[in-house]
PDB file of N, CA and C in Angstrom:
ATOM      1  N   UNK A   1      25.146  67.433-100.404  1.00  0.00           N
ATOM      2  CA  UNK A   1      24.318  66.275-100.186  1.00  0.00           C
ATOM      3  C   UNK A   1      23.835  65.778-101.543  1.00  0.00           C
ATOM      4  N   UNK A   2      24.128  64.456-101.885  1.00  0.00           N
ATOM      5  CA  UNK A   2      23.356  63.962-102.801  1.00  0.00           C
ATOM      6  C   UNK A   2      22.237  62.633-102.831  1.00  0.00           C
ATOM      7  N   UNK A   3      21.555  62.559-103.304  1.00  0.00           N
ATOM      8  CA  UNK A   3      20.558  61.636-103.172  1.00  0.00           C
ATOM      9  C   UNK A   3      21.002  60.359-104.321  1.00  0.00           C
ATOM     10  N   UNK A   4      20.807  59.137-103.243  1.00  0.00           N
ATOM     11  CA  UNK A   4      21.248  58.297-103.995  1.00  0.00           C
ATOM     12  C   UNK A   4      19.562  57.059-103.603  1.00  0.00           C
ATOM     13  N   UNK A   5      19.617  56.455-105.011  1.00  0.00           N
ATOM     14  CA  UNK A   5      18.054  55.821-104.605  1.00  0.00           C
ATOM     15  C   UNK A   5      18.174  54.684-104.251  1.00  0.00           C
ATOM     16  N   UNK A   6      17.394  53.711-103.336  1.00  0.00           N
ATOM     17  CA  UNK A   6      17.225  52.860-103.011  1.00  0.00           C
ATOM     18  C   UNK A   6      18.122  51.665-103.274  1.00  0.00           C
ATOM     19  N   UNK A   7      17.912  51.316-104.709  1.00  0.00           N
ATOM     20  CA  UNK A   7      18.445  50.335-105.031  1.00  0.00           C
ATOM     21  C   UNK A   7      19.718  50.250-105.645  1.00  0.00           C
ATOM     22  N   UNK A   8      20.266  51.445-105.188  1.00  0.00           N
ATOM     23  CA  UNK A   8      21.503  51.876-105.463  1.00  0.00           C
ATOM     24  C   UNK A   8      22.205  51.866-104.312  1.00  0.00           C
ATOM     25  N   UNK A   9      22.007  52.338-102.703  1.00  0.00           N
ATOM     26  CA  UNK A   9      22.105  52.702-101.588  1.00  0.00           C
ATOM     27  C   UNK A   9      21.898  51.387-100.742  1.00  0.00           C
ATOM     28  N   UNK A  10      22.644  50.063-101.117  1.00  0.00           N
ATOM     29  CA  UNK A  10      22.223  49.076-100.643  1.00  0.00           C
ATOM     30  C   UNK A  10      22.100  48.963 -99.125  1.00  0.00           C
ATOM     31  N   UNK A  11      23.128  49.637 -98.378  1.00  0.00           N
ATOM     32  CA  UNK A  11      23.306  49.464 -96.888  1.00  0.00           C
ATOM     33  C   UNK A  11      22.319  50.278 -96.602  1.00  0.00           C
ATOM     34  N   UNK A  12      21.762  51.545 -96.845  1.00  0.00           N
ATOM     35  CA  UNK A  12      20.650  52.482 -96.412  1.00  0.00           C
ATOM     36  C   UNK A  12      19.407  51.478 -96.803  1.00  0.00           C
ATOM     37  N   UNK A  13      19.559  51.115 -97.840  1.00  0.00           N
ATOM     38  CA  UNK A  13      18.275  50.193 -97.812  1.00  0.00           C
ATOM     39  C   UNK A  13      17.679  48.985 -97.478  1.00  0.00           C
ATOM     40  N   UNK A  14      19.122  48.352 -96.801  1.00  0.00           N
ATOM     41  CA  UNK A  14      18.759  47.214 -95.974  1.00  0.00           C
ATOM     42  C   UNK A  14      18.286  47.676 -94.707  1.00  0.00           C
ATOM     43  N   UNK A  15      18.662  48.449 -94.095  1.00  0.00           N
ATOM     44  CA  UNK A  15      18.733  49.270 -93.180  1.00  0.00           C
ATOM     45  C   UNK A  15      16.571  49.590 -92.415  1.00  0.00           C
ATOM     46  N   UNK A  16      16.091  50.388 -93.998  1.00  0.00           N
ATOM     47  CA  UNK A  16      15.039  50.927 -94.300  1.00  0.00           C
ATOM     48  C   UNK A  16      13.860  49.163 -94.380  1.00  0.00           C
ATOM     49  N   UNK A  17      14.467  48.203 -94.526  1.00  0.00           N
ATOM     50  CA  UNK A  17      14.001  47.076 -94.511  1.00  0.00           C
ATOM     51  C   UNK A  17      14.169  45.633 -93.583  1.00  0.00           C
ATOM     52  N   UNK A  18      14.056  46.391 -92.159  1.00  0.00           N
ATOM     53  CA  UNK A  18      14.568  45.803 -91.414  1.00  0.00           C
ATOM     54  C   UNK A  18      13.922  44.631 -91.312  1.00  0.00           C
ATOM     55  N   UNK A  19      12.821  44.389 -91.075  1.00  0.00           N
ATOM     56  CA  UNK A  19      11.735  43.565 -91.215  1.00  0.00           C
ATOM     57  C   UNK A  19      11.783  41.932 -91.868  1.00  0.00           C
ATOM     58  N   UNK A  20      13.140  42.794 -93.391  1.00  0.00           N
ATOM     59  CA  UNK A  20      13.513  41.455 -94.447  1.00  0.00           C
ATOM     60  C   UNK A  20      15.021  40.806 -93.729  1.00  0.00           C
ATOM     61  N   UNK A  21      15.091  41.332 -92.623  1.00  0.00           N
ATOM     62  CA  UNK A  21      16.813  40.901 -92.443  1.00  0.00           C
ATOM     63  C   UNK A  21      16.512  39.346 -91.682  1.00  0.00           C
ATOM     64  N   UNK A  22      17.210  38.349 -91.642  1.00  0.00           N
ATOM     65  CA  UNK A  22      16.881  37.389 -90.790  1.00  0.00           C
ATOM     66  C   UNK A  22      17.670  37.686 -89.185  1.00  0.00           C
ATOM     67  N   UNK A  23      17.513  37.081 -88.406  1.00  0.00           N
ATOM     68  CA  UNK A  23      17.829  36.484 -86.939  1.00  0.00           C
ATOM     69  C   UNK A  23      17.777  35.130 -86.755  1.00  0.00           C
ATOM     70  N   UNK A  24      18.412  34.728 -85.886  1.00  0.00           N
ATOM     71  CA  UNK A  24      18.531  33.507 -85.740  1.00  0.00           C
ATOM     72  C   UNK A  24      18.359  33.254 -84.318  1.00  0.00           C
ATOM     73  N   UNK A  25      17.148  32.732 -84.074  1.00  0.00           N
ATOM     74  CA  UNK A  25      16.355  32.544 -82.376  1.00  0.00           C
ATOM     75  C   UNK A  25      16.597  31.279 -82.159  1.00  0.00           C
ATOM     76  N   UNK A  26      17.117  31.814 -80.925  1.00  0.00           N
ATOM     77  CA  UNK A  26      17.304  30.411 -79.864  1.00  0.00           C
ATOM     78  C   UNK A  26      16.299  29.156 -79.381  1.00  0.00           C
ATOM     79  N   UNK A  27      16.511  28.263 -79.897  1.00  0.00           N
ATOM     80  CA  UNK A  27      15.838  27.294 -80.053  1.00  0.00           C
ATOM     81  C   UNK A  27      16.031  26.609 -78.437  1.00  0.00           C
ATOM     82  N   UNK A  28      15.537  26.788 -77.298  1.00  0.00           N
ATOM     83  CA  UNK A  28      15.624  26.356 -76.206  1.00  0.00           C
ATOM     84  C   UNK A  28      15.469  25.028 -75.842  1.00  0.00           C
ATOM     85  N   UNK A  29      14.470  24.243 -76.600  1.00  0.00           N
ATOM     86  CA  UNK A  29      14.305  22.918 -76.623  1.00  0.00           C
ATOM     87  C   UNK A  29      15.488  21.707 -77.296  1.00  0.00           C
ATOM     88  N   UNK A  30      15.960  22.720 -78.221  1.00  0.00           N
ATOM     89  CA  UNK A  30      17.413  22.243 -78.785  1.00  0.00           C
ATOM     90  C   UNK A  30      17.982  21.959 -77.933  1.00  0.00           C
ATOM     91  N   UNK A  31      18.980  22.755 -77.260  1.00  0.00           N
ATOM     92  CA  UNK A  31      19.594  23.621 -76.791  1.00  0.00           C
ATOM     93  C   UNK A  31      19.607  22.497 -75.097  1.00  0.00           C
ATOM     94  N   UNK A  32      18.367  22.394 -74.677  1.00  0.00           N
ATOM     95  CA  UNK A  32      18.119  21.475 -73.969  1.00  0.00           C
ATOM     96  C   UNK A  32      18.708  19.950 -74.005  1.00  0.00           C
ATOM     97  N   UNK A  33      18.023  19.553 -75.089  1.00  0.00           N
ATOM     98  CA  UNK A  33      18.397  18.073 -75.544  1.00  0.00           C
ATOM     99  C   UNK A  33      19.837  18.186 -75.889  1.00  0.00           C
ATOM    100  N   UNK A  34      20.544  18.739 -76.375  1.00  0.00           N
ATOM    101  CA  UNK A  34      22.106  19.020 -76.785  1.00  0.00           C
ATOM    102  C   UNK A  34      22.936  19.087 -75.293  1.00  0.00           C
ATOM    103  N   UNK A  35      22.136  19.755 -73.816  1.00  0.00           N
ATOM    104  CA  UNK A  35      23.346  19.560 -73.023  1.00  0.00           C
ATOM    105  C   UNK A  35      23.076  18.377 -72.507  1.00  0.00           C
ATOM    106  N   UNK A  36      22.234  17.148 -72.442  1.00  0.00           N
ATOM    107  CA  UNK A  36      22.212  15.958 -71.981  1.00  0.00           C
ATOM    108  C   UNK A  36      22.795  15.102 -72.517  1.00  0.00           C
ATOM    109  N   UNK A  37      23.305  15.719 -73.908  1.00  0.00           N
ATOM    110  CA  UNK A  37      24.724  14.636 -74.517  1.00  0.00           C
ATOM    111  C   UNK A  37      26.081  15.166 -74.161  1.00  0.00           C
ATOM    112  N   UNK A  38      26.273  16.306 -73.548  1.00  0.00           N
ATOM    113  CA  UNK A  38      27.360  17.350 -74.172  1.00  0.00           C
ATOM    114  C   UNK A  38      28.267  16.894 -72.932  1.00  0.00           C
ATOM    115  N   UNK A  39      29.428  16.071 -73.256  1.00  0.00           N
ATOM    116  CA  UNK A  39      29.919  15.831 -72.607  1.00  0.00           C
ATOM    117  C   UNK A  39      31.116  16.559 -71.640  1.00  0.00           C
ATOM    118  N   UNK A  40      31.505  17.972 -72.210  1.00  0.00           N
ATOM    119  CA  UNK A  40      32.264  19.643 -71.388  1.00  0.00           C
ATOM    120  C   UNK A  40      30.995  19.560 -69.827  1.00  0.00           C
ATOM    121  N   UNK A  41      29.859  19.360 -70.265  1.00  0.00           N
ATOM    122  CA  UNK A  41      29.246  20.060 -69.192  1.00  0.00           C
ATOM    123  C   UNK A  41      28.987  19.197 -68.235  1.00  0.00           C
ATOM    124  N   UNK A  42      29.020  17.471 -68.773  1.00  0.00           N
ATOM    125  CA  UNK A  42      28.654  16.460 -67.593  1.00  0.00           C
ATOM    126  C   UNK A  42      29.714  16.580 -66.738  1.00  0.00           C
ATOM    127  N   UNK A  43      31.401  17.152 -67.136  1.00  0.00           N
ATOM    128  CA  UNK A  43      32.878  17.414 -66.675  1.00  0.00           C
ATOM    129  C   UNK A  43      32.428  18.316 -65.812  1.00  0.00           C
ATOM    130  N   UNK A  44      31.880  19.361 -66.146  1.00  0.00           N
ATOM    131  CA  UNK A  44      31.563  20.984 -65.548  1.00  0.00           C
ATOM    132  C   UNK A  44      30.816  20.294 -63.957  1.00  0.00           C
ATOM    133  N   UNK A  45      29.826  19.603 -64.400  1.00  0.00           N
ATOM    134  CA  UNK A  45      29.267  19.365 -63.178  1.00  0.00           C
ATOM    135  C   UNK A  45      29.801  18.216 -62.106  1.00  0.00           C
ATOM    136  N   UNK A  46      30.485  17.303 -62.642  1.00  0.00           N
ATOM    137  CA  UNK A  46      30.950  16.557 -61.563  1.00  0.00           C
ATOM    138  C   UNK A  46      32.382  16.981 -60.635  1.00  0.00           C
ATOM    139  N   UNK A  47      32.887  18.216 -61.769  1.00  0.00           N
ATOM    140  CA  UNK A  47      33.995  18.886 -60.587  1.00  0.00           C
ATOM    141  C   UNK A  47      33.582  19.938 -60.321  1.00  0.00           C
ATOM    142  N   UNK A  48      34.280  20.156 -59.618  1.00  0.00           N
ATOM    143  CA  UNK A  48      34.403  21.136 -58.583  1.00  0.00           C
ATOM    144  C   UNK A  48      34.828  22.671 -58.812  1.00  0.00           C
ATOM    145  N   UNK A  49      34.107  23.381 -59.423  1.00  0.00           N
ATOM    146  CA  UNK A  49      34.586  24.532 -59.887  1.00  0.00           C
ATOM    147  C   UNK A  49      33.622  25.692 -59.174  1.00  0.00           C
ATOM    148  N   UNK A  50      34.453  26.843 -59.445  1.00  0.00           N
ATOM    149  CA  UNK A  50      33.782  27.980 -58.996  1.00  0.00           C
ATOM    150  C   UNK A  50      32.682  28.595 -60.083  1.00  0.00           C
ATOM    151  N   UNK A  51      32.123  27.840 -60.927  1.00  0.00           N
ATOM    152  CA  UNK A  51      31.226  27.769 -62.040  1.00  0.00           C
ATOM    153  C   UNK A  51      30.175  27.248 -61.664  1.00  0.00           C
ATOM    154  N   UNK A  52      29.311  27.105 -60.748  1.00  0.00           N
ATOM    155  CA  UNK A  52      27.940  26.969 -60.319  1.00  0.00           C
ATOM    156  C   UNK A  52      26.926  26.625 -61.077  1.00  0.00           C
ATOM    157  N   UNK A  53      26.571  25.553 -61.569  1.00  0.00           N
ATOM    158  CA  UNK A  53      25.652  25.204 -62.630  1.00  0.00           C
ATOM    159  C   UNK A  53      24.152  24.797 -62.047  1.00  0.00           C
ATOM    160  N   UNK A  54      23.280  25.215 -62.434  1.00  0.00           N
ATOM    161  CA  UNK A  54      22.009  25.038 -61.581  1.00  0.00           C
ATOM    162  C   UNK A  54      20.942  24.526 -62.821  1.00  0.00           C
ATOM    163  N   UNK A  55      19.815  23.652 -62.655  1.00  0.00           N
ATOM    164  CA  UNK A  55      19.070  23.414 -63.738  1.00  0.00           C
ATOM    165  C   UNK A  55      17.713  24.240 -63.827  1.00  0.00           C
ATOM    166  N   UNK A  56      17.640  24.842 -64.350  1.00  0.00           N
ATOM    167  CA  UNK A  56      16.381  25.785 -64.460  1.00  0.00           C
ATOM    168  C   UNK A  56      15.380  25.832 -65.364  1.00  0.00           C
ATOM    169  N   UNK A  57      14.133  26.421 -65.452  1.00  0.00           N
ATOM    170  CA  UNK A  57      13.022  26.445 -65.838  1.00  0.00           C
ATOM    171  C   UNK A  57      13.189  27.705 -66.981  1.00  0.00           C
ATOM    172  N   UNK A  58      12.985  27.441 -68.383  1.00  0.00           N
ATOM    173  CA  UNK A  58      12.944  28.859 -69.009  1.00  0.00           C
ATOM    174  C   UNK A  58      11.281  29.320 -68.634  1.00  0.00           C
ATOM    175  N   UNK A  59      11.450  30.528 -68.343  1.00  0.00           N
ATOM    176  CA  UNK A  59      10.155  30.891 -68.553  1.00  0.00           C
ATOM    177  C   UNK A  59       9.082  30.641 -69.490  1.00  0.00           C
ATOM    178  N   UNK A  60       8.141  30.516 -68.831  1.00  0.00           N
ATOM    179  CA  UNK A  60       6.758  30.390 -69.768  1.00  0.00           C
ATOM    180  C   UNK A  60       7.005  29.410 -71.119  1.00  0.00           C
ATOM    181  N   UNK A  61       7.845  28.435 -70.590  1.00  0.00           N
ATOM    182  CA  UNK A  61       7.739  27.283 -71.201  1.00  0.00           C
ATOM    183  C   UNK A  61       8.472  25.375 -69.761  1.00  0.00           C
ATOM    184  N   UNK A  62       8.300  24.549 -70.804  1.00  0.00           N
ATOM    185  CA  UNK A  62       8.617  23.548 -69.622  1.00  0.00           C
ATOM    186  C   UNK A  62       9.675  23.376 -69.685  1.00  0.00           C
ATOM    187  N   UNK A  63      10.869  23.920 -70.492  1.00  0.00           N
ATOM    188  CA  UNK A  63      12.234  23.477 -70.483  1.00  0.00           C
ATOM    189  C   UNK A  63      13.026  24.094 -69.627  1.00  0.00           C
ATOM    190  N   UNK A  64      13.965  22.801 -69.651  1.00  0.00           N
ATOM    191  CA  UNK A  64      14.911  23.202 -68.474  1.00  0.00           C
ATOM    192  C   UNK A  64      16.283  22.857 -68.904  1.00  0.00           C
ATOM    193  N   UNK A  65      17.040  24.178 -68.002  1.00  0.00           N
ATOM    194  CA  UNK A  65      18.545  24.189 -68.786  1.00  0.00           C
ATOM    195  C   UNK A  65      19.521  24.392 -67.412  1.00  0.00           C
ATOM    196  N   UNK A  66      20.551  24.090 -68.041  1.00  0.00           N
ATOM    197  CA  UNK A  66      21.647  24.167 -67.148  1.00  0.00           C
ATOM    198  C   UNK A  66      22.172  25.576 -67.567  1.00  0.00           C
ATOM    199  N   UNK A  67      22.247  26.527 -66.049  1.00  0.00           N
ATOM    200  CA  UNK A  67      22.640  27.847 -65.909  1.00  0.00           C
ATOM    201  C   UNK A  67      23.403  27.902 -64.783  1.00  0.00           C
ATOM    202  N   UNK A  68      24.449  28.953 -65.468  1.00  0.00           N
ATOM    203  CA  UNK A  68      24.845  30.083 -64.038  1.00  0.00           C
ATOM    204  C   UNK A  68      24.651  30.718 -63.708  1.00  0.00           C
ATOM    205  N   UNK A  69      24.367  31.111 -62.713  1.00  0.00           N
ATOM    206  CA  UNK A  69      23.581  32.513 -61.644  1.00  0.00           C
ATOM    207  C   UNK A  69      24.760  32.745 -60.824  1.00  0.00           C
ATOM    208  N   UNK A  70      24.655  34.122 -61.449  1.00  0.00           N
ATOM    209  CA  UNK A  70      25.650  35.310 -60.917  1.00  0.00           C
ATOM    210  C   UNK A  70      25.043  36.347 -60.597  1.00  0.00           C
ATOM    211  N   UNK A  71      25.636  37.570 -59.769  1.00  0.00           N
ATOM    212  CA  UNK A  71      24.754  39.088 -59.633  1.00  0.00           C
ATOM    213  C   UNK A  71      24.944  39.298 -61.228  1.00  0.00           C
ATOM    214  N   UNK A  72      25.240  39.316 -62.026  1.00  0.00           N
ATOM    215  CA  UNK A  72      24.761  39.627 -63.341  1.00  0.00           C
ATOM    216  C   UNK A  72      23.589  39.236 -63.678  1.00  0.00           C
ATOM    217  N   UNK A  73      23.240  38.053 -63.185  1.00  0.00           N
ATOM    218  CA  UNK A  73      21.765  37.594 -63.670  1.00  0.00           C
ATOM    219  C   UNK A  73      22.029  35.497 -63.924  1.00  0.00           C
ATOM    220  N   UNK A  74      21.395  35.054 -65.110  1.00  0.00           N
ATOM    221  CA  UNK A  74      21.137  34.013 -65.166  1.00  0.00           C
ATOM    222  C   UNK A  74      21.581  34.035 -66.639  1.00  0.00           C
ATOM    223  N   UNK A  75      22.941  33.132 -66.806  1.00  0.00           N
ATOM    224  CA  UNK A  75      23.297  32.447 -68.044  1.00  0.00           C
ATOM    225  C   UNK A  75      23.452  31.200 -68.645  1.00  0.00           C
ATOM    226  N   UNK A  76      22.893  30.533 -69.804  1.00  0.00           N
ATOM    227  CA  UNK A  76      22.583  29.371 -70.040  1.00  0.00           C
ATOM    228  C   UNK A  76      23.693  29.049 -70.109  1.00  0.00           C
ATOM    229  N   UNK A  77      24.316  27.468 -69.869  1.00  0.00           N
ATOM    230  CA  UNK A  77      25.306  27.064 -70.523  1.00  0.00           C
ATOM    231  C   UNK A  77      25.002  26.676 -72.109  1.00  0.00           C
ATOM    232  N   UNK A  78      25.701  26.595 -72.848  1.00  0.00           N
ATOM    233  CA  UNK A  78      25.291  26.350 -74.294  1.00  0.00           C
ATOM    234  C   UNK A  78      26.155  25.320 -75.003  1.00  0.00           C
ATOM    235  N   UNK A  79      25.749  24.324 -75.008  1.00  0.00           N
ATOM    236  CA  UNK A  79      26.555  23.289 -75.763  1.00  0.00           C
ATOM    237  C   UNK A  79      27.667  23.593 -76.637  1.00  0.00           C
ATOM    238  N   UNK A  80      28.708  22.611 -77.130  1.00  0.00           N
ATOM    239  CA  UNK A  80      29.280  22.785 -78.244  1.00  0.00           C
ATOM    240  C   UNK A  80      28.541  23.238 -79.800  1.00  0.00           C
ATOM    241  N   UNK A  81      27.706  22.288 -79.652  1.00  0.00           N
ATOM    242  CA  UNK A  81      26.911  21.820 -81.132  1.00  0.00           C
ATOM    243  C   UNK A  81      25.999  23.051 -81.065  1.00  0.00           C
ATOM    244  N   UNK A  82      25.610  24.092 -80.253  1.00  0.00           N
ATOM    245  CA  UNK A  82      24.841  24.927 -80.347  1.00  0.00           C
ATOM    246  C   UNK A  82      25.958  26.662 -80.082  1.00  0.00           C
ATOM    247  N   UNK A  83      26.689  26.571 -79.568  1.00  0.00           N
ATOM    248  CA  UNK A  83      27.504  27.975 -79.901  1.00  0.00           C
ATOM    249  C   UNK A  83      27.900  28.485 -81.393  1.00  0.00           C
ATOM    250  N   UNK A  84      28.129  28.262 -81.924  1.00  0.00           N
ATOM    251  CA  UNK A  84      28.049  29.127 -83.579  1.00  0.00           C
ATOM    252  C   UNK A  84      26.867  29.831 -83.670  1.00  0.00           C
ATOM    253  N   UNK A  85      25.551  28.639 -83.364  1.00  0.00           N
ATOM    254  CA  UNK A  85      24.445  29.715 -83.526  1.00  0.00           C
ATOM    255  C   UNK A  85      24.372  30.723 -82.959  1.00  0.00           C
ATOM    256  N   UNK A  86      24.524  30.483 -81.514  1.00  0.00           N
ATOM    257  CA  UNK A  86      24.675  32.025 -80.416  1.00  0.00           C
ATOM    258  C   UNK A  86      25.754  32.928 -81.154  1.00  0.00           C
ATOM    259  N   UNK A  87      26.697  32.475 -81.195  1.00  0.00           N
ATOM    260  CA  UNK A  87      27.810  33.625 -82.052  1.00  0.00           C
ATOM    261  C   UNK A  87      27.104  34.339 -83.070  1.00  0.00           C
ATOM    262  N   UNK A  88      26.322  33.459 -83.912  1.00  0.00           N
ATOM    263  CA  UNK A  88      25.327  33.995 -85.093  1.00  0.00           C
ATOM    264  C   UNK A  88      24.246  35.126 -84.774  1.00  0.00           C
ATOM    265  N   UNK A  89      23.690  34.851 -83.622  1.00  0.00           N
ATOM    266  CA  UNK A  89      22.580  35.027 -83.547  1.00  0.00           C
ATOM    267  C   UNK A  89      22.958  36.797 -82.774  1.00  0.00           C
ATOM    268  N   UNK A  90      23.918  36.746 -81.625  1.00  0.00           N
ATOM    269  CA  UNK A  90      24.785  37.811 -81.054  1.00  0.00           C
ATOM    270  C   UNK A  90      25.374  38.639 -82.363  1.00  0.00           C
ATOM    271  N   UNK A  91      25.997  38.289 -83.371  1.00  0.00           N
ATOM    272  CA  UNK A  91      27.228  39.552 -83.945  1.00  0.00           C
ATOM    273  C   UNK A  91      25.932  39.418 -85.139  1.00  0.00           C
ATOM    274  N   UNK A  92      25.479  39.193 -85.580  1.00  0.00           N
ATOM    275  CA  UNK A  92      24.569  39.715 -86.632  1.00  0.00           C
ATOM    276  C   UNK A  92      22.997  40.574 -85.837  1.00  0.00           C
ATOM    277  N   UNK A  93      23.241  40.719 -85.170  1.00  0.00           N
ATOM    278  CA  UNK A  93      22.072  41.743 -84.545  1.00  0.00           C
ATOM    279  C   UNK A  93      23.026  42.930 -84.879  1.00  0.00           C
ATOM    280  N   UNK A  94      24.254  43.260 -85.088  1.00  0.00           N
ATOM    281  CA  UNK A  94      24.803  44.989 -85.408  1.00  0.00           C
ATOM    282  C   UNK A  94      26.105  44.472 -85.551  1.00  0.00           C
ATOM    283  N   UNK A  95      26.614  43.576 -85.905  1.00  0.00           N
ATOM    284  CA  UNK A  95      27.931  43.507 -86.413  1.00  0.00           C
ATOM    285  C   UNK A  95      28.770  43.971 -85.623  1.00  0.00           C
ATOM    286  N   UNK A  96      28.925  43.721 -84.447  1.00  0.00           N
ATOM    287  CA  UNK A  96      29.892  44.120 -83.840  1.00  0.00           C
ATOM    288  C   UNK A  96      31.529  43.838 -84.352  1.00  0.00           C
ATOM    289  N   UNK A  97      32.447  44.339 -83.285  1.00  0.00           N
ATOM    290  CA  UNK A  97      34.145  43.362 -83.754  1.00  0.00           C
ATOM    291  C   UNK A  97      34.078  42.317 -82.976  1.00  0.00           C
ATOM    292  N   UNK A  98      35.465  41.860 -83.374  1.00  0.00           N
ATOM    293  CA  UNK A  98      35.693  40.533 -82.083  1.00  0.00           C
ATOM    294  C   UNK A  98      35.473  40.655 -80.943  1.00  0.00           C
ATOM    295  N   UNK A  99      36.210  41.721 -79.816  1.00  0.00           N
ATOM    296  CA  UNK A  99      35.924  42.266 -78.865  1.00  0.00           C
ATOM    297  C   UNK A  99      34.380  42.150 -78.063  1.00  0.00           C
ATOM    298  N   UNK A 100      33.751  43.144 -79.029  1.00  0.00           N
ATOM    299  CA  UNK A 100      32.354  43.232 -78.338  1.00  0.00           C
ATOM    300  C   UNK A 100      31.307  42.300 -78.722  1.00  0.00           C
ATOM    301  N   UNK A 101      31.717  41.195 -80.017  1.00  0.00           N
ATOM    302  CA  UNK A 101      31.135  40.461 -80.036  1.00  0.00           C
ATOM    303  C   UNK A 101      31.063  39.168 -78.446  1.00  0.00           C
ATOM    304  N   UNK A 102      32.406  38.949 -78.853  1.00  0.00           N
ATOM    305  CA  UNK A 102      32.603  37.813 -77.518  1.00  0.00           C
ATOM    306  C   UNK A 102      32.215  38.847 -76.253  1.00  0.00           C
ATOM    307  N   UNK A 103      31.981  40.086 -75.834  1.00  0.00           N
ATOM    308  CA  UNK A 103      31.822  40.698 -74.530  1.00  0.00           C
ATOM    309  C   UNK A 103      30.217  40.363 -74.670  1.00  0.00           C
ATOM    310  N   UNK A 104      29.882  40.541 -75.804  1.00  0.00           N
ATOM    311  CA  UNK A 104      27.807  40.392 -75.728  1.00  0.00           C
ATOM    312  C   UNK A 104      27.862  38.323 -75.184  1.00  0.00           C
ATOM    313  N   UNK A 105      28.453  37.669 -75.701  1.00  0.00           N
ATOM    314  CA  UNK A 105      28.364  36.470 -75.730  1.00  0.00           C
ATOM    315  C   UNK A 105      28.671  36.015 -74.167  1.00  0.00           C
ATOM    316  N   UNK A 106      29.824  36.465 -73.671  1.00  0.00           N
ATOM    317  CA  UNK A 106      30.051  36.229 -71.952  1.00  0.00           C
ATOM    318  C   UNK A 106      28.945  37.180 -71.161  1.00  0.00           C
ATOM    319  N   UNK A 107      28.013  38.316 -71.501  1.00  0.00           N
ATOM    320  CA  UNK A 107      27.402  38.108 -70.398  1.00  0.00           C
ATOM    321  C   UNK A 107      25.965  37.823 -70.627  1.00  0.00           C
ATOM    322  N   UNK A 108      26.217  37.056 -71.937  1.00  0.00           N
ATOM    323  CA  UNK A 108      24.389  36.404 -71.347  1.00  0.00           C
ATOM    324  C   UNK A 108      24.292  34.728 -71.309  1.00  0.00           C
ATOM    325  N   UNK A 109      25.829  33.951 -71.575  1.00  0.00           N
ATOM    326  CA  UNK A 109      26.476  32.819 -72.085  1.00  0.00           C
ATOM    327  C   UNK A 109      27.025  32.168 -71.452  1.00  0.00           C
ATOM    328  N   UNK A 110      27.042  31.230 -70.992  1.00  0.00           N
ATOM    329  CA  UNK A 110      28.378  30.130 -70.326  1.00  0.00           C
ATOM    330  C   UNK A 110      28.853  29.227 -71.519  1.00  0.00           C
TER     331      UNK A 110
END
């Protein structure tokens, strides 16, 4: 075992400084105003799919989004102009791979 210090040990010490790492939080009010332009989802809703889109209330605030409700639970749809961030915001919480990145993204995501 050897000891290596801090500022030498960059990944142990980002690690030890979690506090300084950023995230990138979902801006719901965005996110909102973005699917009333987004023209995939005005498509989504006027046909006929086995994709169930419902408009809902986020909690403990007044916005309201277009979701699917499944026995999994309740997933926002998410605009064009707003998925990178979700991609962002999903694979930089632990770096996942491709795989389990896109598996975190389908089940909390439309």
């Amino acid at each position: 075992m050897k000891h290596i210090s801090g500022k030498d040990n960059v990944v142990a010490d980002a690690l030890s400084r979690i506090e300084g790492t950023s995230t990138y939080p979902l801006a719901y009010e965005d996110i909102s105003r973005s699917q009333q332009d987004d023209k995939e989802l005005h498509l989504l809703l006027k046909q006929t799919t086995s994709l169930t889109l419902q408009k809902l209330q986020v909690p403990d605030t007044d916005v309201m989004l277009h979701c699917y409700i499944s026995t999994q639970g309740i997933h926002p749809y998410i605009p064009k102009t707003h998925r990178y961030q979700v991609f962002r915001y999903l694979h930089d919480l632990a770096h996942p791979g491709v795989l389990a990145t896109i598996r975190l993204i389908c089940r909390r995501f439309v």
